[in-house]
C-alpha atoms as a PDB file:
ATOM      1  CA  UNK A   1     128.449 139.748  99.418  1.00  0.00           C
ATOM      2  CA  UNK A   2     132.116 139.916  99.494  1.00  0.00           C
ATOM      3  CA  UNK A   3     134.363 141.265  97.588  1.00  0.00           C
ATOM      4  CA  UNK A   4     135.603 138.959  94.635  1.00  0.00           C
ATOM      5  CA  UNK A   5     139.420 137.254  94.772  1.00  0.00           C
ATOM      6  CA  UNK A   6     141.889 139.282  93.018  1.00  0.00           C
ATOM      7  CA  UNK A   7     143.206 136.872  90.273  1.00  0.00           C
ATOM      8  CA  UNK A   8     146.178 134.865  90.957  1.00  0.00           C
ATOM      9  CA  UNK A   9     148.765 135.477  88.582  1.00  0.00           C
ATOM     10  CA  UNK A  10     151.237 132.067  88.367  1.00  0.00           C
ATOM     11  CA  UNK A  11     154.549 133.636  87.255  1.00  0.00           C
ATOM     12  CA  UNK A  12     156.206 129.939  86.133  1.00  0.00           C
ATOM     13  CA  UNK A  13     153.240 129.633  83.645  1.00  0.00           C
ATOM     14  CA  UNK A  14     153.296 133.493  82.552  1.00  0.00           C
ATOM     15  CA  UNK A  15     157.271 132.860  81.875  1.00  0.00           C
ATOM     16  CA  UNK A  16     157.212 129.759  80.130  1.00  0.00           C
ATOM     17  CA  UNK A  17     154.284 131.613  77.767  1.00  0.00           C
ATOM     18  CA  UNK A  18     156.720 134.547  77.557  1.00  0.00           C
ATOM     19  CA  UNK A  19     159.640 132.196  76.761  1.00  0.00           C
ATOM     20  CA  UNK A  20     157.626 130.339  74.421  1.00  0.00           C
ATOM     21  CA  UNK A  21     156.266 133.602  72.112  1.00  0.00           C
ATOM     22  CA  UNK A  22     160.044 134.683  72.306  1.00  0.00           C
ATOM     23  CA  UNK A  23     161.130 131.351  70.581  1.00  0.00           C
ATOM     24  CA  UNK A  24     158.508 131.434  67.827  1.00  0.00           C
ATOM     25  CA  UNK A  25     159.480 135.219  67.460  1.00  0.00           C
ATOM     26  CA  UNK A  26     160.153 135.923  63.818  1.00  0.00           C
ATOM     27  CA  UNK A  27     159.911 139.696  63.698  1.00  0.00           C
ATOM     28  CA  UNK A  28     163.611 140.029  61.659  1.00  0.00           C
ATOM     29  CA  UNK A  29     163.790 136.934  59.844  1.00  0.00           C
ATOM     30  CA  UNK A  30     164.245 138.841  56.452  1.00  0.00           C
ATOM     31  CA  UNK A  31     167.226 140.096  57.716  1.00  0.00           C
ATOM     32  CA  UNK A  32     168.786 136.928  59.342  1.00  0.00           C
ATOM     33  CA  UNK A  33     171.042 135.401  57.135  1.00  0.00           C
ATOM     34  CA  UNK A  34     170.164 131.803  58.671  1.00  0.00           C
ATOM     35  CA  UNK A  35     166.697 132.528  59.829  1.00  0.00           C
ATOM     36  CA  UNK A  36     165.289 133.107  63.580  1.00  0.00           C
ATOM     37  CA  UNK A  37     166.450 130.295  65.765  1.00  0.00           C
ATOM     38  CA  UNK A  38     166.431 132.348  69.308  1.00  0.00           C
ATOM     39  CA  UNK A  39     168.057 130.894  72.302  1.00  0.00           C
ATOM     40  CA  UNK A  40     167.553 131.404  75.667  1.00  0.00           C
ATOM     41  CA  UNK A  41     166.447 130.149  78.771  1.00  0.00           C
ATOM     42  CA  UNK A  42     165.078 130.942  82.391  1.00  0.00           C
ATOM     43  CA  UNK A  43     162.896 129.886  85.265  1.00  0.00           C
ATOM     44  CA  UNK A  44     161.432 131.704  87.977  1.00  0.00           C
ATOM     45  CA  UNK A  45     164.019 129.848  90.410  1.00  0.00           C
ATOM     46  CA  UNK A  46     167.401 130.935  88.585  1.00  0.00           C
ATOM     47  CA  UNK A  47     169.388 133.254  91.038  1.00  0.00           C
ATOM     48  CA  UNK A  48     171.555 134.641  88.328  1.00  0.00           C
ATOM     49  CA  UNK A  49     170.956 136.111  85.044  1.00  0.00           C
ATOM     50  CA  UNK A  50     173.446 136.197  82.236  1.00  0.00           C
ATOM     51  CA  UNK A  51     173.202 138.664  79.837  1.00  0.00           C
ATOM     52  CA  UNK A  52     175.420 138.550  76.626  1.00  0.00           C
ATOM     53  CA  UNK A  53     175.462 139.877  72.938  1.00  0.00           C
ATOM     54  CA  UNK A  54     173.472 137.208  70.314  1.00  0.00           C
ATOM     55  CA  UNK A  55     174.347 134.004  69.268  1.00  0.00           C
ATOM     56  CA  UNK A  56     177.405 133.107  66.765  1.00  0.00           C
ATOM     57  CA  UNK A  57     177.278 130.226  64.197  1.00  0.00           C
ATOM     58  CA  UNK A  58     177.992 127.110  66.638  1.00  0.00           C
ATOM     59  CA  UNK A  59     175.119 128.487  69.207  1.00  0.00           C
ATOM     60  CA  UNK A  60     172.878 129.038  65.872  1.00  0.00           C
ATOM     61  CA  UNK A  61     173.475 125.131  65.193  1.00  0.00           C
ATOM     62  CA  UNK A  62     173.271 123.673  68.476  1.00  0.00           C
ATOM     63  CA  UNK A  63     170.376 126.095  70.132  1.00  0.00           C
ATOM     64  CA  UNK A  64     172.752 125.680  72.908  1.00  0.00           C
ATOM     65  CA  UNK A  65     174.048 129.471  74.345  1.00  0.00           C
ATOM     66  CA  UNK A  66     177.553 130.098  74.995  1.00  0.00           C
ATOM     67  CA  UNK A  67     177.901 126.869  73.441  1.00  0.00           C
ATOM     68  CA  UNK A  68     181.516 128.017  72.023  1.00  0.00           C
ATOM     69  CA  UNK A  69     184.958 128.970  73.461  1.00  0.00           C
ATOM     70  CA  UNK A  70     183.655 132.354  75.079  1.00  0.00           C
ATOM     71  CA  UNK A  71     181.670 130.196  77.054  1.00  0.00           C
ATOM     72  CA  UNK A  72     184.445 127.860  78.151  1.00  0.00           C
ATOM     73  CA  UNK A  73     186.050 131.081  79.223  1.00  0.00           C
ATOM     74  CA  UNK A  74     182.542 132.703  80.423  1.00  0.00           C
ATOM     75  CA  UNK A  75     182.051 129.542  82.809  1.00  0.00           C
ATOM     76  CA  UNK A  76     186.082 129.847  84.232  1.00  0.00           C
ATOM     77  CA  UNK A  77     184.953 133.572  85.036  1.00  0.00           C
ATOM     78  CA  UNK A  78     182.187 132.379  86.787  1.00  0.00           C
ATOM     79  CA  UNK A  79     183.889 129.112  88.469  1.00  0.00           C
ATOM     80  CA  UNK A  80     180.962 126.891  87.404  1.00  0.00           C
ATOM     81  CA  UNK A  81     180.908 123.573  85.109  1.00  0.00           C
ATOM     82  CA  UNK A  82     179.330 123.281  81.961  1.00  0.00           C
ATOM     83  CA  UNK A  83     176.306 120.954  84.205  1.00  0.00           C
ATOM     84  CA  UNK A  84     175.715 123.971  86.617  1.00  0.00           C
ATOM     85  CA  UNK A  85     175.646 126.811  83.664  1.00  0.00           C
ATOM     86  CA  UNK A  86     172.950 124.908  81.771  1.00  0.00           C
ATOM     87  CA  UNK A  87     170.537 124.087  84.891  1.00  0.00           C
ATOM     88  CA  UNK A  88     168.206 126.853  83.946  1.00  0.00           C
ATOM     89  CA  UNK A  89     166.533 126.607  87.159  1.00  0.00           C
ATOM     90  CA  UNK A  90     169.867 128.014  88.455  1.00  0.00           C
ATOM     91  CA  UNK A  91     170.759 130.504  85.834  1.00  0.00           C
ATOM     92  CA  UNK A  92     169.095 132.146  82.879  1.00  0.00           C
ATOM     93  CA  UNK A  93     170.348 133.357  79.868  1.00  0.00           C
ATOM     94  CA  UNK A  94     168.879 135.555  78.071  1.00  0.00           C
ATOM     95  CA  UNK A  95     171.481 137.678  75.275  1.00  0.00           C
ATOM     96  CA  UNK A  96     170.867 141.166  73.839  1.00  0.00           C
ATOM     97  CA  UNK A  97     170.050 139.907  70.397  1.00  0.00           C
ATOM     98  CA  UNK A  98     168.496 136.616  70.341  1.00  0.00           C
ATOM     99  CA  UNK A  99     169.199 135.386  67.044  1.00  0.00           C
ATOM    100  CA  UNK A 100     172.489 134.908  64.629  1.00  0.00           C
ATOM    101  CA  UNK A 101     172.658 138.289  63.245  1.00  0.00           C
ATOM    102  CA  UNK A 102     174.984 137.451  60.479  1.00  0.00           C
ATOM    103  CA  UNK A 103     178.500 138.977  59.702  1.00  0.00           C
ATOM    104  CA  UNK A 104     179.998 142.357  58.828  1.00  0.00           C
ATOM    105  CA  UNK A 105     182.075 143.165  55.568  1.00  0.00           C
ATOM    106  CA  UNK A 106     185.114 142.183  58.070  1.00  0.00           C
ATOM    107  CA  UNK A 107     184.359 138.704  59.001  1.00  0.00           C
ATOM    108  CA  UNK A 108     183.340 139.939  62.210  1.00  0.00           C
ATOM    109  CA  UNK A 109     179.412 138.877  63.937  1.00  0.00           C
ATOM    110  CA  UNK A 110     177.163 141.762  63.440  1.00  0.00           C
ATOM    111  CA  UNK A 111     175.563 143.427  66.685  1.00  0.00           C
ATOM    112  CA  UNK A 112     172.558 142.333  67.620  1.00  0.00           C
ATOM    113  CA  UNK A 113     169.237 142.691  65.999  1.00  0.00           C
ATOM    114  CA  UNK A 114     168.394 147.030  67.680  1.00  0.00           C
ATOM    115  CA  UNK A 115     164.578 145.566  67.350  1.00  0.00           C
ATOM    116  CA  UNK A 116     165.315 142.354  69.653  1.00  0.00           C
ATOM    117  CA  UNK A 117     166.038 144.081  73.297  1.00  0.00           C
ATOM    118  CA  UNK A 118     163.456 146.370  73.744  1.00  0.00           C
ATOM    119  CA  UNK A 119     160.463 144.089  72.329  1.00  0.00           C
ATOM    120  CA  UNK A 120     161.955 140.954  75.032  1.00  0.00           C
ATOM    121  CA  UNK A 121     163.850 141.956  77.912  1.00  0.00           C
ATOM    122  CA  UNK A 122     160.957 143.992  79.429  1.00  0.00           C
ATOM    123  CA  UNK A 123     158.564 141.468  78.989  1.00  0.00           C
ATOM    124  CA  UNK A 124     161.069 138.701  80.590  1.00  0.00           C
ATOM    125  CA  UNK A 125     163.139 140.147  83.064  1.00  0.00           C
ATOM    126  CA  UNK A 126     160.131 140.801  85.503  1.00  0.00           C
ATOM    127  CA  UNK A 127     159.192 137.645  85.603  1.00  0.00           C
ATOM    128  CA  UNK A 128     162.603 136.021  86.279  1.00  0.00           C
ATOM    129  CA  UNK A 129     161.324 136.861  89.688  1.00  0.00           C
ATOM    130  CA  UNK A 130     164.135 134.690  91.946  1.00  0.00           C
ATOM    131  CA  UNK A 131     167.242 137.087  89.992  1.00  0.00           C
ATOM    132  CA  UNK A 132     169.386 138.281  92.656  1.00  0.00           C
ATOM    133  CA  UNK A 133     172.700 139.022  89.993  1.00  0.00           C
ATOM    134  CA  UNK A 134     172.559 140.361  86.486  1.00  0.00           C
ATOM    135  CA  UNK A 135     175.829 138.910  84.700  1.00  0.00           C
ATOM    136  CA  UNK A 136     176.074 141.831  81.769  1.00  0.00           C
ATOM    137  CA  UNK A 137     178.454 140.294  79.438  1.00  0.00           C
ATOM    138  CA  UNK A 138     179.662 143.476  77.257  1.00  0.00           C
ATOM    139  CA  UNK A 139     178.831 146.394  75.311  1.00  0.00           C
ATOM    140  CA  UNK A 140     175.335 145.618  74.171  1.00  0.00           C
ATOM    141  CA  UNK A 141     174.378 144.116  77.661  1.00  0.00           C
ATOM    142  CA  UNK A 142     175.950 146.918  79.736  1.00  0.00           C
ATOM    143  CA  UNK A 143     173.626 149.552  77.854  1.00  0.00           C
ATOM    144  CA  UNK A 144     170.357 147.315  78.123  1.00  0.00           C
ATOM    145  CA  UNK A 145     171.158 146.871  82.017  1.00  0.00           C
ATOM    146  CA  UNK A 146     173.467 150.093  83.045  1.00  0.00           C
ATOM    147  CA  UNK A 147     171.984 152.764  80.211  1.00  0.00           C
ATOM    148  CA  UNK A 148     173.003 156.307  81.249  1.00  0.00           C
ATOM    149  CA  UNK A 149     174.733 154.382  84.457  1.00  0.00           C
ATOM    150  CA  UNK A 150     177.728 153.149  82.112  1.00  0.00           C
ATOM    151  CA  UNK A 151     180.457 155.007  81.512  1.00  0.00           C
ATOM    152  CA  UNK A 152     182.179 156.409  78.235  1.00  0.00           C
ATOM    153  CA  UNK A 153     183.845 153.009  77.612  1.00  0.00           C
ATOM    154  CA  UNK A 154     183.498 149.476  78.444  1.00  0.00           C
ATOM    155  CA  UNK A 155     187.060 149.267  80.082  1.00  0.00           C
ATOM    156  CA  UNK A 156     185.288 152.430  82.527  1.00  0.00           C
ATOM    157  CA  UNK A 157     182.249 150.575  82.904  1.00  0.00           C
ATOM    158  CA  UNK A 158     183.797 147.443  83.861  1.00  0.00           C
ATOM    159  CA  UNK A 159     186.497 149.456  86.420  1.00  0.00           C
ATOM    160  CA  UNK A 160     183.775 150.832  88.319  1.00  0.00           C
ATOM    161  CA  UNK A 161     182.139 147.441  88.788  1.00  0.00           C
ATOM    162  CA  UNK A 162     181.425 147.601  92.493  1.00  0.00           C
ATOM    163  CA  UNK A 163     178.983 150.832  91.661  1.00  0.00           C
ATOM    164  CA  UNK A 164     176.229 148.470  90.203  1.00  0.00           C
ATOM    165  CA  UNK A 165     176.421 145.305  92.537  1.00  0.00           C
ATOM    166  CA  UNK A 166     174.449 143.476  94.196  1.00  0.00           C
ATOM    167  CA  UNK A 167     171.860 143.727  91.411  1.00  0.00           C
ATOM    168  CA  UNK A 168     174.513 143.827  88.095  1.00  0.00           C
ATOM    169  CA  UNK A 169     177.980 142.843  87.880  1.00  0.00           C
ATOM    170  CA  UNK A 170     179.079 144.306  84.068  1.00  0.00           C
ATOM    171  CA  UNK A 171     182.510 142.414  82.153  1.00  0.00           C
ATOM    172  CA  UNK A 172     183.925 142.505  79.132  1.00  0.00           C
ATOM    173  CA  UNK A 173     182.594 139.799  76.234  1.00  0.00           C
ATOM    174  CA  UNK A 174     184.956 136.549  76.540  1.00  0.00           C
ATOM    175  CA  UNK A 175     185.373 136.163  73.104  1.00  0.00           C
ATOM    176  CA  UNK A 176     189.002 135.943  71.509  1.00  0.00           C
ATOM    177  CA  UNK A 177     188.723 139.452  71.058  1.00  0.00           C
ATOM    178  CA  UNK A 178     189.292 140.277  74.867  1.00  0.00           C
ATOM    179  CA  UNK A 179     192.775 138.742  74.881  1.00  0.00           C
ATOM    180  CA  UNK A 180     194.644 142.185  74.216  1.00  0.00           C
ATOM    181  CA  UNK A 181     192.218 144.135  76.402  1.00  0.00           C
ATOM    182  CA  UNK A 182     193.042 141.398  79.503  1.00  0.00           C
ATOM    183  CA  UNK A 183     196.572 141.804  78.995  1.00  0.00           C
ATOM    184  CA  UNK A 184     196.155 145.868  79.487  1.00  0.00           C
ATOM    185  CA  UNK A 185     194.243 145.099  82.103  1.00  0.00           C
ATOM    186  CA  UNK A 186     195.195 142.747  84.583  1.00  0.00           C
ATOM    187  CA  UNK A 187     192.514 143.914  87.597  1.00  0.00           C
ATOM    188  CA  UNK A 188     189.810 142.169  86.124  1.00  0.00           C
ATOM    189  CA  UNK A 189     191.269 138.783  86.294  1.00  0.00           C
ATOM    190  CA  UNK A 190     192.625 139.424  89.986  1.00  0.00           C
ATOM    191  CA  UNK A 191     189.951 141.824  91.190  1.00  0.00           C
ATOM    192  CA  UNK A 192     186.555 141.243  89.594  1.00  0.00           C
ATOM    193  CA  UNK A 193     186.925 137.681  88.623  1.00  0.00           C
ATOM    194  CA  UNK A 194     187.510 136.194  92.355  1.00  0.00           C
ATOM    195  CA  UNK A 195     184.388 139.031  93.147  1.00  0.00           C
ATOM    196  CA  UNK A 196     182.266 137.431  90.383  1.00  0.00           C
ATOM    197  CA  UNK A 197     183.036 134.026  91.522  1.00  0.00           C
ATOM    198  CA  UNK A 198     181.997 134.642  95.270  1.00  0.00           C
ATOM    199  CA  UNK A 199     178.958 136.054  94.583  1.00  0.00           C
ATOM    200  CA  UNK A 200     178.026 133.419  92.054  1.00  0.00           C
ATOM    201  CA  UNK A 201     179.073 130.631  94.712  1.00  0.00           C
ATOM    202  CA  UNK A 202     177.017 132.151  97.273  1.00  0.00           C
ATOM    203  CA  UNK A 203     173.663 132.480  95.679  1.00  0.00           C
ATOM    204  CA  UNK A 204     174.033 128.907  93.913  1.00  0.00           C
ATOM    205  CA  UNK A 205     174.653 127.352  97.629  1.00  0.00           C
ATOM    206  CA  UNK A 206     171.498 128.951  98.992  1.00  0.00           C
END
């Protein structure tokens, strides 16, 4: 007799099961102020992964990520349209925190859930299998992607951008908060920004 088939593993149906257990997720709901609504999106085919912090109150609404002025200034980084960001079988997104984690003392969004990462990235990132760029969009992304690869600080991490490519490109969160921090440092905009944009041309054309 011979041998028996190995069993065929279909990786769109084994993400779509993985997305779909990730949306129903529910493990911190007690602590989410507005309850578990996680967002994100992939497909086997997306070239380009985008990594950011969690959800504020508009994406919360809407279910839509980056669906908020750091995306407006996310997608100018990345010199795509608002169509081309949201075709997920060109580009996943898939944030540190899925959820609305709620707001600090300050007015300020809380970091993201510490439970969220490690139960869902490992389980999706392996089978985003076409993922030739990780997009890590901040502090919470860099150590999820980078860990003991970053540096002391983001602005560090972010300077020595061309150690991680082709497989991770780290910036700075585009949030109204980075206005000061482009200011003091003008290389992103003319150094890693035209970079980020090549690369992110190139492997949408394929």
């Amino acid at each position: 007799m011979s041998a028996p088939e190995a069993a065929v593993i279909d990786p769109d149906r084994s993400l779509d099961r993985v997305l779909g257990e990730a949306r129903a997720c529910a493990r911190c709901a007690a602590a989410l102020p507005l309850g578990p609504r996680p967002t994100l999106r992939g497909s086997t085919t997306a070239r380009i992964l985008i990594v950011g912090q969690a959800p504020g109150t508009r994406v919360h609404e809407t279910g839509v990520p980056f669906n908020d002025p750091s995306g407006d200034r996310l997608r100018l980084w990345l010199g795509i349209d608002r169509d081309v960001f949201y075709d997920e079988s060109r580009i996943a997104i898939v944030p540190a925190g899925l959820c609305y984690p709620g707001r600090n003392a300050r007015g300020g969004d809380l970091p993201p859930r510490k439970e969220c990462a490690p139960l869902w990235h490992p389980r999706i990132r392996p089978l985003l299998t076409g993922v030739e760029l990780t997009v890590a969009v901040g502090l919470y992304a860099h150590a999820i992607y980078l860990g003991p690869r970053r540096h002391r600080t983001l602005t560090e991490t972010v300077r020595h951008w061309r150690d991680y490519l082709p497989e991770i490109l780290p910036t700075p969160h585009p949030s109204w908060r980075v206005n000061m921090w482009l200011k003091r440092n003008p290389w992103f905009e003319a150094e890693v920004v035209p970079e980020l944009q090549r690369r992110v041309a190139t492997l949408l054309d394929r």
